[in-house]
PDB file of N, CA and C in Angstrom:
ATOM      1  N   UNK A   1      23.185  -4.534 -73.379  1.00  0.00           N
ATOM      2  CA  UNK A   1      22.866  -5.866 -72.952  1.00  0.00           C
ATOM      3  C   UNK A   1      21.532  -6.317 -73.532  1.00  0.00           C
ATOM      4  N   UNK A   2      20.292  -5.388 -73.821  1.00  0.00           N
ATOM      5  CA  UNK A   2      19.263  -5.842 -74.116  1.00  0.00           C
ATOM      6  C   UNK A   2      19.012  -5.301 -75.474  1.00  0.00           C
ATOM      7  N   UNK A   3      20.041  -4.745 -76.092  1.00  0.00           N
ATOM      8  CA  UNK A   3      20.265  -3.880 -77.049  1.00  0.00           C
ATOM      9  C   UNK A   3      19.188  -4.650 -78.013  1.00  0.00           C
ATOM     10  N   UNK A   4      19.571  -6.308 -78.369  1.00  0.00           N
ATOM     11  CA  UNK A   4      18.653  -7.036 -79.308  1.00  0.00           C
ATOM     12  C   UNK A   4      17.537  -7.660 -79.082  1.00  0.00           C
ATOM     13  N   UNK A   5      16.808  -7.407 -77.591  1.00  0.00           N
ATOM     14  CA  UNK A   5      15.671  -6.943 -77.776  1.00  0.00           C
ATOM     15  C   UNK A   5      14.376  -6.024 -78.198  1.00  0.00           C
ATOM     16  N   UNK A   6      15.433  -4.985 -77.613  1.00  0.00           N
ATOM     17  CA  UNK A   6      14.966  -3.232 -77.940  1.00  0.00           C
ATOM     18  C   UNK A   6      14.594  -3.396 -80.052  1.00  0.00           C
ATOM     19  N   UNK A   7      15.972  -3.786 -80.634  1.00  0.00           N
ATOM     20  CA  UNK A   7      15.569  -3.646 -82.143  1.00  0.00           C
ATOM     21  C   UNK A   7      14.818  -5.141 -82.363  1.00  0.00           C
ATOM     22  N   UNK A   8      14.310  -6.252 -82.099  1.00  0.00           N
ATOM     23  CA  UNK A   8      13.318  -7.248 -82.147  1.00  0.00           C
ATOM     24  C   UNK A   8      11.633  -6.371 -81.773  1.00  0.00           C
ATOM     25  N   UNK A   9      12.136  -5.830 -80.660  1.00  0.00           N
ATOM     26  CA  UNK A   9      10.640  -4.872 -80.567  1.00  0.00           C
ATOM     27  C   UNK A   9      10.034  -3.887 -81.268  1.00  0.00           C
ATOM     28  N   UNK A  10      11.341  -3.287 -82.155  1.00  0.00           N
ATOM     29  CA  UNK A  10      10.971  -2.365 -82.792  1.00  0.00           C
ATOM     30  C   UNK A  10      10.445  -2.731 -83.846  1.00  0.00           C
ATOM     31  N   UNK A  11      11.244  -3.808 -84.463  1.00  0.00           N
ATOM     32  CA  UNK A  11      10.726  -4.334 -86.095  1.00  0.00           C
ATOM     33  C   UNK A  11       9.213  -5.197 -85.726  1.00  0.00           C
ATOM     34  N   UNK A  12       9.155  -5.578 -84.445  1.00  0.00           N
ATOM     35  CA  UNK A  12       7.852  -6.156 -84.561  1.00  0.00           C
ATOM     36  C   UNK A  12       6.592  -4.931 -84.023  1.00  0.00           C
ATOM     37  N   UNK A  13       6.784  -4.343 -83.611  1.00  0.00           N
ATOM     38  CA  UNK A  13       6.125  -2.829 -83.345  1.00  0.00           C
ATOM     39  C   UNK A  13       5.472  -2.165 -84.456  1.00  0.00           C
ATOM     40  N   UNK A  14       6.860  -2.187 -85.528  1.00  0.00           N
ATOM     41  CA  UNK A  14       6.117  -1.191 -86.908  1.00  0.00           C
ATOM     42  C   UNK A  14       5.641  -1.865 -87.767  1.00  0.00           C
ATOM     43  N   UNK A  15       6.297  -3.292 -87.835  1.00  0.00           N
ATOM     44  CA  UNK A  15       5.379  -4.297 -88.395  1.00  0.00           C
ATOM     45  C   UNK A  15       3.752  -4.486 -88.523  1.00  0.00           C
ATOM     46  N   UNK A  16       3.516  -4.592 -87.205  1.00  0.00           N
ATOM     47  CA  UNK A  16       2.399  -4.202 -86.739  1.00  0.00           C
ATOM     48  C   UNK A  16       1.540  -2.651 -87.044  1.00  0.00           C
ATOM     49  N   UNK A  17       2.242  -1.838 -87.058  1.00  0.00           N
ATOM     50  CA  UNK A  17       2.016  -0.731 -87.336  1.00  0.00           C
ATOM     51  C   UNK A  17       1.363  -0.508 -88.628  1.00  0.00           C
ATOM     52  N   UNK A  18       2.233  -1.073 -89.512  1.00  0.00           N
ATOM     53  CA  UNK A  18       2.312  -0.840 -91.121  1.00  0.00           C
ATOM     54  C   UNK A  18       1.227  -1.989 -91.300  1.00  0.00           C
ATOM     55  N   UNK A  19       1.162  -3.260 -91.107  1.00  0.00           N
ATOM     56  CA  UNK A  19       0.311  -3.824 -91.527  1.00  0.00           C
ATOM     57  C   UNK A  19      -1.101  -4.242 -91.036  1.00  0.00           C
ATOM     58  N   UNK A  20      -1.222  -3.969 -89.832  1.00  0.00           N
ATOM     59  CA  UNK A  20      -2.817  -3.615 -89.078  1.00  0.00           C
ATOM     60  C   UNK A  20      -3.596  -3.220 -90.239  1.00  0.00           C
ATOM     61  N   UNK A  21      -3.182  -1.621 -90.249  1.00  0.00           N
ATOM     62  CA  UNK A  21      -4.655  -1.080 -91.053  1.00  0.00           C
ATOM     63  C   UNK A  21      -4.829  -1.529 -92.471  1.00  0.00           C
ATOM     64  N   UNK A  22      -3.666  -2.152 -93.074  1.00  0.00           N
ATOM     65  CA  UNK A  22      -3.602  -2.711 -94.262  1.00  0.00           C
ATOM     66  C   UNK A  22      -4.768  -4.397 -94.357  1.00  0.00           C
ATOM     67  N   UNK A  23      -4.332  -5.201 -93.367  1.00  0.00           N
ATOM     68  CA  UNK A  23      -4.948  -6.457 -93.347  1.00  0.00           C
ATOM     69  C   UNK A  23      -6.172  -6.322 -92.685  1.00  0.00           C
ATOM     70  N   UNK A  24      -6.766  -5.748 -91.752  1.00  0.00           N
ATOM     71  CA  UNK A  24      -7.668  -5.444 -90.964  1.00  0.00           C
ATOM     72  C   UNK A  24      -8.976  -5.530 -91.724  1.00  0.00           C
ATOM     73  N   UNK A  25      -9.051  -4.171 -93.309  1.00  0.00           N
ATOM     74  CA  UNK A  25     -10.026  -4.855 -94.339  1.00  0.00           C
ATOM     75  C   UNK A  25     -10.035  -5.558 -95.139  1.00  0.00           C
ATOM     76  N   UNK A  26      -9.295  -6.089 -95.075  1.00  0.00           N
ATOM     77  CA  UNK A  26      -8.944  -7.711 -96.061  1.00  0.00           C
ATOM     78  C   UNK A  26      -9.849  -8.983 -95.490  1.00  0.00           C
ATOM     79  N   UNK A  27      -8.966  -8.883 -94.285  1.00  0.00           N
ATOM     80  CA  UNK A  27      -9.544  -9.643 -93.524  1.00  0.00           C
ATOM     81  C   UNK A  27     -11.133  -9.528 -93.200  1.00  0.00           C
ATOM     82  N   UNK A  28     -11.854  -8.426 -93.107  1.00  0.00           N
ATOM     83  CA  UNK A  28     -12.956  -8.142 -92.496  1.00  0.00           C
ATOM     84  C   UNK A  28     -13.826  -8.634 -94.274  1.00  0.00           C
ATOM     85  N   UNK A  29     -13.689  -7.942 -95.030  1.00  0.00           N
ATOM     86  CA  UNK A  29     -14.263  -8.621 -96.661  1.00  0.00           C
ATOM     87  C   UNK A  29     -14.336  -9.944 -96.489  1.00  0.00           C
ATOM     88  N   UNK A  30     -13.336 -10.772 -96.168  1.00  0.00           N
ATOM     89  CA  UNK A  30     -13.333 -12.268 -96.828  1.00  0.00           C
ATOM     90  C   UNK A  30     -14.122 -12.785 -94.844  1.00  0.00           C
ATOM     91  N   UNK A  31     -14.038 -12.677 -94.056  1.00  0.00           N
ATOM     92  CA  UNK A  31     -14.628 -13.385 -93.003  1.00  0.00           C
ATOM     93  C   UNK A  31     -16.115 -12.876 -92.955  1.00  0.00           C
ATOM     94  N   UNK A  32     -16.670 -11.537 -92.898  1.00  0.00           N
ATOM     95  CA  UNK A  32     -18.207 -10.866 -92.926  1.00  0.00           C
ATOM     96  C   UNK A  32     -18.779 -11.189 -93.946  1.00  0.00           C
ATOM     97  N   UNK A  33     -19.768 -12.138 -94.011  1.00  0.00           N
ATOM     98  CA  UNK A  33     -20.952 -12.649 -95.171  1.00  0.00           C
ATOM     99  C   UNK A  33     -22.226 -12.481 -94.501  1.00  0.00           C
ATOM    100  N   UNK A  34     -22.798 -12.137 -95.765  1.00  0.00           N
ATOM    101  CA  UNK A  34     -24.264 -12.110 -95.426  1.00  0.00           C
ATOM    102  C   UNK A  34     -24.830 -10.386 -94.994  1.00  0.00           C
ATOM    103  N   UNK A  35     -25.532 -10.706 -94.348  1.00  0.00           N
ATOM    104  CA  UNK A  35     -26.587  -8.938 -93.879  1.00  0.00           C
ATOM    105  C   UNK A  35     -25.878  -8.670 -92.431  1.00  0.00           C
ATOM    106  N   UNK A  36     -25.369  -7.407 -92.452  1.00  0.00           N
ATOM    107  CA  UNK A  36     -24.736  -6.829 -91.170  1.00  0.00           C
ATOM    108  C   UNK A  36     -25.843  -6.365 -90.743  1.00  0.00           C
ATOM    109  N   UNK A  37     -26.227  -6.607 -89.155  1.00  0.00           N
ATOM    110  CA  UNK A  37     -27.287  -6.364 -88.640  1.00  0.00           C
ATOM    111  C   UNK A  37     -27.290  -5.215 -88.024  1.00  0.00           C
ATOM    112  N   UNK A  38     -28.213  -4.294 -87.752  1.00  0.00           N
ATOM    113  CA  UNK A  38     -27.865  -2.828 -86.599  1.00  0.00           C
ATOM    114  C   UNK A  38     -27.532  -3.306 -85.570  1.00  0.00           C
ATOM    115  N   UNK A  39     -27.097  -2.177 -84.899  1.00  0.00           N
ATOM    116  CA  UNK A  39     -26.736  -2.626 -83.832  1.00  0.00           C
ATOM    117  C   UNK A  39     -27.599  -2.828 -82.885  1.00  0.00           C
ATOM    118  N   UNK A  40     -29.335  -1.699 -82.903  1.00  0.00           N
ATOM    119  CA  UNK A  40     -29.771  -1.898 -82.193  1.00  0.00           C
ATOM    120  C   UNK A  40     -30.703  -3.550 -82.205  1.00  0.00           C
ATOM    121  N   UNK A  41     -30.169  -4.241 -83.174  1.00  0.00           N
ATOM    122  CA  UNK A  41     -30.720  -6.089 -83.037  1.00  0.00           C
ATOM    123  C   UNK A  41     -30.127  -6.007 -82.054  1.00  0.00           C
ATOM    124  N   UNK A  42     -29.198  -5.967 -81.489  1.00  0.00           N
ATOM    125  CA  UNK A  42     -28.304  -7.221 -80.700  1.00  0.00           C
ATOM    126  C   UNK A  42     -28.541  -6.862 -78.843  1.00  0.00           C
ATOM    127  N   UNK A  43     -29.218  -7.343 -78.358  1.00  0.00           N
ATOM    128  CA  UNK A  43     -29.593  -6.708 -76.885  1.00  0.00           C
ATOM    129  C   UNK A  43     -28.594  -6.529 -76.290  1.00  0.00           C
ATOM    130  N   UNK A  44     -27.259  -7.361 -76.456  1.00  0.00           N
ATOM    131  CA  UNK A  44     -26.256  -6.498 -75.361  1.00  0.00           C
ATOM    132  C   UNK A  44     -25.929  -5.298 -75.896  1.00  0.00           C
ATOM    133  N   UNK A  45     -25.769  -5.085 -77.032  1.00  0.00           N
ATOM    134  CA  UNK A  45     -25.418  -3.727 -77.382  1.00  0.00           C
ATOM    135  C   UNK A  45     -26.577  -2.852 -77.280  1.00  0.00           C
ATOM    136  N   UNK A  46     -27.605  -2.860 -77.422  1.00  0.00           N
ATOM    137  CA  UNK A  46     -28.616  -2.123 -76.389  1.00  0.00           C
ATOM    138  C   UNK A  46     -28.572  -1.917 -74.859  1.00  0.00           C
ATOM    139  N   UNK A  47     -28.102  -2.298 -74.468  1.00  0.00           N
ATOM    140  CA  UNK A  47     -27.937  -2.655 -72.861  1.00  0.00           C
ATOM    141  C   UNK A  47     -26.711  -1.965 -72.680  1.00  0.00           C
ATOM    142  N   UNK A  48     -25.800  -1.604 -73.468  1.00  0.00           N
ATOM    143  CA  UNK A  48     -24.345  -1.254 -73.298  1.00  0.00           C
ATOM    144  C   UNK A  48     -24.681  -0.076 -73.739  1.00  0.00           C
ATOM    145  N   UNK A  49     -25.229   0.656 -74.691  1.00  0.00           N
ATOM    146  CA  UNK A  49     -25.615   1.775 -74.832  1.00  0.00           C
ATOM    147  C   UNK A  49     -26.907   2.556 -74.444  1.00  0.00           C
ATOM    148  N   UNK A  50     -27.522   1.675 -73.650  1.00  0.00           N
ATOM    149  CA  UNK A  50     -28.145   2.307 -72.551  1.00  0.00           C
ATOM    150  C   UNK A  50     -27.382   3.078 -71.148  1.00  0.00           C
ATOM    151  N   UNK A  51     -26.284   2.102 -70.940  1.00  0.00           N
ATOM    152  CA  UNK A  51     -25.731   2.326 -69.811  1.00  0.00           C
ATOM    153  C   UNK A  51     -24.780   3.378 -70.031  1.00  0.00           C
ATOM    154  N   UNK A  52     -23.737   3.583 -71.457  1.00  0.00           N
ATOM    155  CA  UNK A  52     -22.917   4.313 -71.989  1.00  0.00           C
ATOM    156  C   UNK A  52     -23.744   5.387 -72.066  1.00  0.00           C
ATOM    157  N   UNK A  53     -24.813   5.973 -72.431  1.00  0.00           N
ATOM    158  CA  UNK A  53     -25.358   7.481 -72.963  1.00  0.00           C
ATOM    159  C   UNK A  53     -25.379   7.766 -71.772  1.00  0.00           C
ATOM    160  N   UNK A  54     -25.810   8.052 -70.966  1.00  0.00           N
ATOM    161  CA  UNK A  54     -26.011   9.320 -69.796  1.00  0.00           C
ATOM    162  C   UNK A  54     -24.521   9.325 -69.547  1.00  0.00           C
ATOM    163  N   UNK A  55     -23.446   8.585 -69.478  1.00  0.00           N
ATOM    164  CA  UNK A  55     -21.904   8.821 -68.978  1.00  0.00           C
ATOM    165  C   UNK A  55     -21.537  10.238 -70.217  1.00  0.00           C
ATOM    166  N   UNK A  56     -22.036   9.508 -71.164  1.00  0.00           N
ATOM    167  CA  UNK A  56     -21.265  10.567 -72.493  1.00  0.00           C
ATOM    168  C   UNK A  56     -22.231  11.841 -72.700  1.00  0.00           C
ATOM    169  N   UNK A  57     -23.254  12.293 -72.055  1.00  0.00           N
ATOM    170  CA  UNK A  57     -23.892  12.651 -72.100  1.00  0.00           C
ATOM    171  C   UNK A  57     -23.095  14.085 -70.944  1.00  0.00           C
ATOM    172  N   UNK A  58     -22.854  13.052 -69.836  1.00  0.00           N
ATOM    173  CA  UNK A  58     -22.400  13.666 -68.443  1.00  0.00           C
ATOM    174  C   UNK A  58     -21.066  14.461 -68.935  1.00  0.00           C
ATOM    175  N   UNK A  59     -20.541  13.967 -69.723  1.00  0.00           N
ATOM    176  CA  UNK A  59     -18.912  14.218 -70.116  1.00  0.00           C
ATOM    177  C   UNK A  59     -19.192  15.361 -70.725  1.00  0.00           C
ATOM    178  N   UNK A  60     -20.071  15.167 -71.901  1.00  0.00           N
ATOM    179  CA  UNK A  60     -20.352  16.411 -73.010  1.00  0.00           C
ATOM    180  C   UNK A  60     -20.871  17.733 -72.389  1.00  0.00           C
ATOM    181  N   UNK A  61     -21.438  17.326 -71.375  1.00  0.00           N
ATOM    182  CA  UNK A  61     -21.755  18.854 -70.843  1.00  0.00           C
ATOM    183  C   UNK A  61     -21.289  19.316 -69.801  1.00  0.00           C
ATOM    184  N   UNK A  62     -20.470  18.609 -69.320  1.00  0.00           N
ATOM    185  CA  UNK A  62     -18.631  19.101 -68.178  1.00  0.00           C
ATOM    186  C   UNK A  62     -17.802  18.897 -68.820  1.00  0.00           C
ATOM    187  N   UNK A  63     -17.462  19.503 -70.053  1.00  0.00           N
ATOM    188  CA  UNK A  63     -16.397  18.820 -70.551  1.00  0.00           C
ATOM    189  C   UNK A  63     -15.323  19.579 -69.842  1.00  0.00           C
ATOM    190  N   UNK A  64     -15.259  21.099 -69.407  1.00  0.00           N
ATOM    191  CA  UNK A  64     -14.127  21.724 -69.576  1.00  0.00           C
ATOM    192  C   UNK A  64     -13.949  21.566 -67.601  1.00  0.00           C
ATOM    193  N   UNK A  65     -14.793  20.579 -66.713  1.00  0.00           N
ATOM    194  CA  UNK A  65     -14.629  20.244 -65.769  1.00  0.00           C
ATOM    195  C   UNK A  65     -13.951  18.785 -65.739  1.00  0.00           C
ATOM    196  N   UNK A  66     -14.408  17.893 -66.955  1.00  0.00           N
ATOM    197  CA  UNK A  66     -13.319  16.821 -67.251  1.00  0.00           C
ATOM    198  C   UNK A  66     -12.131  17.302 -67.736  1.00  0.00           C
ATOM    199  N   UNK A  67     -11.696  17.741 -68.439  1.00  0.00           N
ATOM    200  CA  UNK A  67     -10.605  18.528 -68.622  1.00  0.00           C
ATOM    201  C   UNK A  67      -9.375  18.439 -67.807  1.00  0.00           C
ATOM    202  N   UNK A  68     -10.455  19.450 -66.760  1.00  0.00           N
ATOM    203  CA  UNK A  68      -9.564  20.066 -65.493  1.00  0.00           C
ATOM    204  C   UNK A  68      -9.470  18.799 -64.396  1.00  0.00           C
ATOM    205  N   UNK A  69     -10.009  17.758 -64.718  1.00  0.00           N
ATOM    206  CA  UNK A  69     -10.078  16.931 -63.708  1.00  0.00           C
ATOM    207  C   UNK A  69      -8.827  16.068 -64.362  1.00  0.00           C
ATOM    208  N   UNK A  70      -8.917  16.102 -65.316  1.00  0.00           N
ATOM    209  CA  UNK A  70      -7.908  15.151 -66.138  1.00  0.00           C
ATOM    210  C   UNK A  70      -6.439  16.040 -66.054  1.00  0.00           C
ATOM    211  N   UNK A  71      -6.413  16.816 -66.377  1.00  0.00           N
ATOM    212  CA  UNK A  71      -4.989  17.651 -65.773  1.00  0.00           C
ATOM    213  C   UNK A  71      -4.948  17.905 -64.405  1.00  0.00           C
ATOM    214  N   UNK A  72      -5.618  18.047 -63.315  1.00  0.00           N
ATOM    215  CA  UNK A  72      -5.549  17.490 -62.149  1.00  0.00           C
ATOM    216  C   UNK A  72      -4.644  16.482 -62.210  1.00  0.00           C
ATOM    217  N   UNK A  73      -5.296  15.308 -62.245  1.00  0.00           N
ATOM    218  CA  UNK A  73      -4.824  13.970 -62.293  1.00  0.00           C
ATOM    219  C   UNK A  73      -3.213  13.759 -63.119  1.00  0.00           C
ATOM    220  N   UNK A  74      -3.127  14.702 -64.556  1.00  0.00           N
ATOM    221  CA  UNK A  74      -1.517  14.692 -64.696  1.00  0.00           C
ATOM    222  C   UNK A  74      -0.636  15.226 -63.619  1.00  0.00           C
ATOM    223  N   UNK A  75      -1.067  16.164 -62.848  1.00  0.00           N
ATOM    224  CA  UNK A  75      -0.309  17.324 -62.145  1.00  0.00           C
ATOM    225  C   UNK A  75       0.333  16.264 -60.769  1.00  0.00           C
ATOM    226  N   UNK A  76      -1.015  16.147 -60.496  1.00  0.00           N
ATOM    227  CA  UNK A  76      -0.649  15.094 -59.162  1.00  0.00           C
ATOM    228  C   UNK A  76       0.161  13.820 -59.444  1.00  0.00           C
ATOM    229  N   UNK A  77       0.402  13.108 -60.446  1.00  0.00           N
ATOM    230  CA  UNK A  77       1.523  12.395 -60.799  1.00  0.00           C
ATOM    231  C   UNK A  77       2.863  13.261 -60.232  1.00  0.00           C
ATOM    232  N   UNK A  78       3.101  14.453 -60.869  1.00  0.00           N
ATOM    233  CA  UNK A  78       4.388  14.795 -60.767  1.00  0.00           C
ATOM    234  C   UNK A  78       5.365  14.577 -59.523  1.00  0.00           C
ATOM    235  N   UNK A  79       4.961  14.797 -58.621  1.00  0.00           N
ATOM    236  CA  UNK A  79       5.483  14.136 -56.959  1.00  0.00           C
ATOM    237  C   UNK A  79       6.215  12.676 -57.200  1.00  0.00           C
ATOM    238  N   UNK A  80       5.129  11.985 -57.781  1.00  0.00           N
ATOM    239  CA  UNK A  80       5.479  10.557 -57.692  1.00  0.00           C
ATOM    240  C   UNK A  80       6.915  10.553 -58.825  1.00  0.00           C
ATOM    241  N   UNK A  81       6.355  10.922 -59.748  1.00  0.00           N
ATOM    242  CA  UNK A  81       7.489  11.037 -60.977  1.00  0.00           C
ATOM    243  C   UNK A  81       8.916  11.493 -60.252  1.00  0.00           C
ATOM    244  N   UNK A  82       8.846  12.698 -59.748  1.00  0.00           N
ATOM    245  CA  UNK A  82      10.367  13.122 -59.326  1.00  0.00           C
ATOM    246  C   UNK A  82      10.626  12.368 -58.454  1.00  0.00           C
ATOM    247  N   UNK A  83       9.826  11.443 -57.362  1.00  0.00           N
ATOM    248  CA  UNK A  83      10.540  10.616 -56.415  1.00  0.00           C
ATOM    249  C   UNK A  83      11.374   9.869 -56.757  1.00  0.00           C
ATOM    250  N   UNK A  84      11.013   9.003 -58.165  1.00  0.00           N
ATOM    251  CA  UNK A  84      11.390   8.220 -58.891  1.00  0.00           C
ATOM    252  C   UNK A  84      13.112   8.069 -59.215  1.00  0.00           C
ATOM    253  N   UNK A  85      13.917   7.062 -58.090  1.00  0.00           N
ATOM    254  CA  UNK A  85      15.375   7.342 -58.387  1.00  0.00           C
ATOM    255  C   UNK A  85      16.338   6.833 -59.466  1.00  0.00           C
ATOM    256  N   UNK A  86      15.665   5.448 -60.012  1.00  0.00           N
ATOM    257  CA  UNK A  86      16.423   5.110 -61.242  1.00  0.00           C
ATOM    258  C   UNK A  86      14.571   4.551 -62.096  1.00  0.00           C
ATOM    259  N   UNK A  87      15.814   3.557 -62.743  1.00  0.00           N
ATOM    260  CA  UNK A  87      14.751   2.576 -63.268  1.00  0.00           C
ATOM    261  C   UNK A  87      13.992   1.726 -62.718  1.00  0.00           C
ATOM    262  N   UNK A  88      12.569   1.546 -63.345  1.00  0.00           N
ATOM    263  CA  UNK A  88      12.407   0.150 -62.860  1.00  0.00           C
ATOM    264  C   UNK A  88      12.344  -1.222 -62.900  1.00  0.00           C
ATOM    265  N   UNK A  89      13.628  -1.311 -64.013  1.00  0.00           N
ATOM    266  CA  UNK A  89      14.287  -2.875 -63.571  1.00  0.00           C
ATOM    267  C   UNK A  89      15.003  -3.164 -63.111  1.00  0.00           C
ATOM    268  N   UNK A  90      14.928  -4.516 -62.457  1.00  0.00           N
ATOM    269  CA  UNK A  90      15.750  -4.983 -61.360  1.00  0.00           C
ATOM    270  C   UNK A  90      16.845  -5.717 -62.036  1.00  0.00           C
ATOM    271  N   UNK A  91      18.503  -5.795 -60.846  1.00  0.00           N
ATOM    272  CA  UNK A  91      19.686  -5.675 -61.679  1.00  0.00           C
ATOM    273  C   UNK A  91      19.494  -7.107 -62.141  1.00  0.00           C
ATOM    274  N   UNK A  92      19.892  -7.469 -63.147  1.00  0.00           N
ATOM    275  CA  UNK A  92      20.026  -8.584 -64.135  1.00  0.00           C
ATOM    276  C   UNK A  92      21.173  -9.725 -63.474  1.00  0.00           C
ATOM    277  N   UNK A  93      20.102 -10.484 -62.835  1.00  0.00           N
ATOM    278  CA  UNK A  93      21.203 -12.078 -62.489  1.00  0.00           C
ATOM    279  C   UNK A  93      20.931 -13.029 -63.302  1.00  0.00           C
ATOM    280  N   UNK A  94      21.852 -13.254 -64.186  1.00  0.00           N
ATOM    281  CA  UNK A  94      21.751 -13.896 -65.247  1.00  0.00           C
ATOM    282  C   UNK A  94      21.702 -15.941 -64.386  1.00  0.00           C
ATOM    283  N   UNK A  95      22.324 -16.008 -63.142  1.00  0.00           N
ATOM    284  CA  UNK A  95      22.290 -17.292 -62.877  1.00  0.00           C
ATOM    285  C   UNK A  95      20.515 -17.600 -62.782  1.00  0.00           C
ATOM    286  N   UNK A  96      20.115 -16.781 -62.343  1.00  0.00           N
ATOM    287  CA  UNK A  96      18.587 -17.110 -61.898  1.00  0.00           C
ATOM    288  C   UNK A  96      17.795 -16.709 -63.532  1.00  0.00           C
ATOM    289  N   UNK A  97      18.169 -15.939 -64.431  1.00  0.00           N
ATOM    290  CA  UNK A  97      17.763 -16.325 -65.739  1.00  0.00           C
ATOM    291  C   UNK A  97      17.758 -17.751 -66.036  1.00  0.00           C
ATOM    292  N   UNK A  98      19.339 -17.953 -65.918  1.00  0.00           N
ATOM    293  CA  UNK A  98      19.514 -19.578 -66.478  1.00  0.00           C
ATOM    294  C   UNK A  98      18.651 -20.173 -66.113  1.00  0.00           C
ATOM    295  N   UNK A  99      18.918 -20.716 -64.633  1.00  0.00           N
ATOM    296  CA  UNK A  99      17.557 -21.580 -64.198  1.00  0.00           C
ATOM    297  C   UNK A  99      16.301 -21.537 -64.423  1.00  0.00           C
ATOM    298  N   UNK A 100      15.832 -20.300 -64.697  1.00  0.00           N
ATOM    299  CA  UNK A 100      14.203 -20.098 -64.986  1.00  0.00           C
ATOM    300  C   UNK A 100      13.871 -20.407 -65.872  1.00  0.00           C
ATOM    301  N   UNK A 101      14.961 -20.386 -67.620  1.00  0.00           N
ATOM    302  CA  UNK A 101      15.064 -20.817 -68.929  1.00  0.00           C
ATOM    303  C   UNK A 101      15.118 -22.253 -68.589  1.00  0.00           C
ATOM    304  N   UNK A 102      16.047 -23.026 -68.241  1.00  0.00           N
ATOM    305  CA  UNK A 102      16.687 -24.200 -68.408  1.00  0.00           C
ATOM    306  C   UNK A 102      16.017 -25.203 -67.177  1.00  0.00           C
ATOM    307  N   UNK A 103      15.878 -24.617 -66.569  1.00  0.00           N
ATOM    308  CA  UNK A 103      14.909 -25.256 -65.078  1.00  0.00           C
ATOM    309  C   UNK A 103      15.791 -25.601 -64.273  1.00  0.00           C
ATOM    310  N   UNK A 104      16.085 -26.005 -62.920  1.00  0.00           N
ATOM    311  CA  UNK A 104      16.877 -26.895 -62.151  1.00  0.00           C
ATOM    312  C   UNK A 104      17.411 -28.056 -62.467  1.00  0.00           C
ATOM    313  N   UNK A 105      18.564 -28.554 -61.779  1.00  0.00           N
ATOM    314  CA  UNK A 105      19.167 -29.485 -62.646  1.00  0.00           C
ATOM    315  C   UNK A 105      18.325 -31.107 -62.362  1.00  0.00           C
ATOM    316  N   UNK A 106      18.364 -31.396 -63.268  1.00  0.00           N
ATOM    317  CA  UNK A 106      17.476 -32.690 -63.108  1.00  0.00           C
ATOM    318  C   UNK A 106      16.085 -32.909 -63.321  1.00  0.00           C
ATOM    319  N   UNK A 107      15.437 -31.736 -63.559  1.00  0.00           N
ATOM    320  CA  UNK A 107      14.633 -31.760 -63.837  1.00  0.00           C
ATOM    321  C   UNK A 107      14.105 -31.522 -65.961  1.00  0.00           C
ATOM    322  N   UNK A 108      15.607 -31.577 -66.532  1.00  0.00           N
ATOM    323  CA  UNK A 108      15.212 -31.527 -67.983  1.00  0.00           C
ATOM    324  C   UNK A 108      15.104 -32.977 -68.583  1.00  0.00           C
ATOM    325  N   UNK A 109      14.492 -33.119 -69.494  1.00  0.00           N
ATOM    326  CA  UNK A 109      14.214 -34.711 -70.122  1.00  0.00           C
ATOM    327  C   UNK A 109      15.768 -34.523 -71.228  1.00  0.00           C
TER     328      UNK A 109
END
């Protein structure tokens, strides 16, 4: 039923895929002129990496306690996961599609 969405998503998926890293410096050459400034000019990015270093700082030297906190956190999913009895979309009423596409009657120009 949604079969030609699924392959619309896909071709626009790898599309994306394939041509991101391709246009990305194209794009960045022809829009960036002039002197790229450090970063430390720009005060929010001082301010953002003020606030960022002690976090990465904190990480780097627990790492193998982030780790374990982070597989924690997969493990304890699993409960929820097996509860899980089908999917989660809801069954397809195509009358209430219509209307939501097409609007109520009387209300199209």
């Amino acid at each position: 039923m949604l079969a030609g969405l699924r392959v619309g998503e896909a071709i626009v998926t790898s599309g994306n895929v394939l041509g991101a890293p391709r246009l990305t410096p194209a794009l960045a050459a022809l829009f960036i002129r002039g002197r790229i400034r450090k970063e430390e000019d720009n005060p929010l990015n001082r301010w953002l990496i003020a606030l960022y270093t002690p976090v990465v700082r904190l990480v780097v030297r627990w790492r193998w306690l982030v780790v374990l906190a982070a597989a924690l956190a997969v493990v304890a999913t699993v409960p929820a996961l097996l509860g899980l009895e089908s999917e989660f979309m809801p069954p397809l009423i195509f009358a209430i599609w219509k209307r939501r596409w097409l609007g109520s009657d009387g209300t199209r120009l």
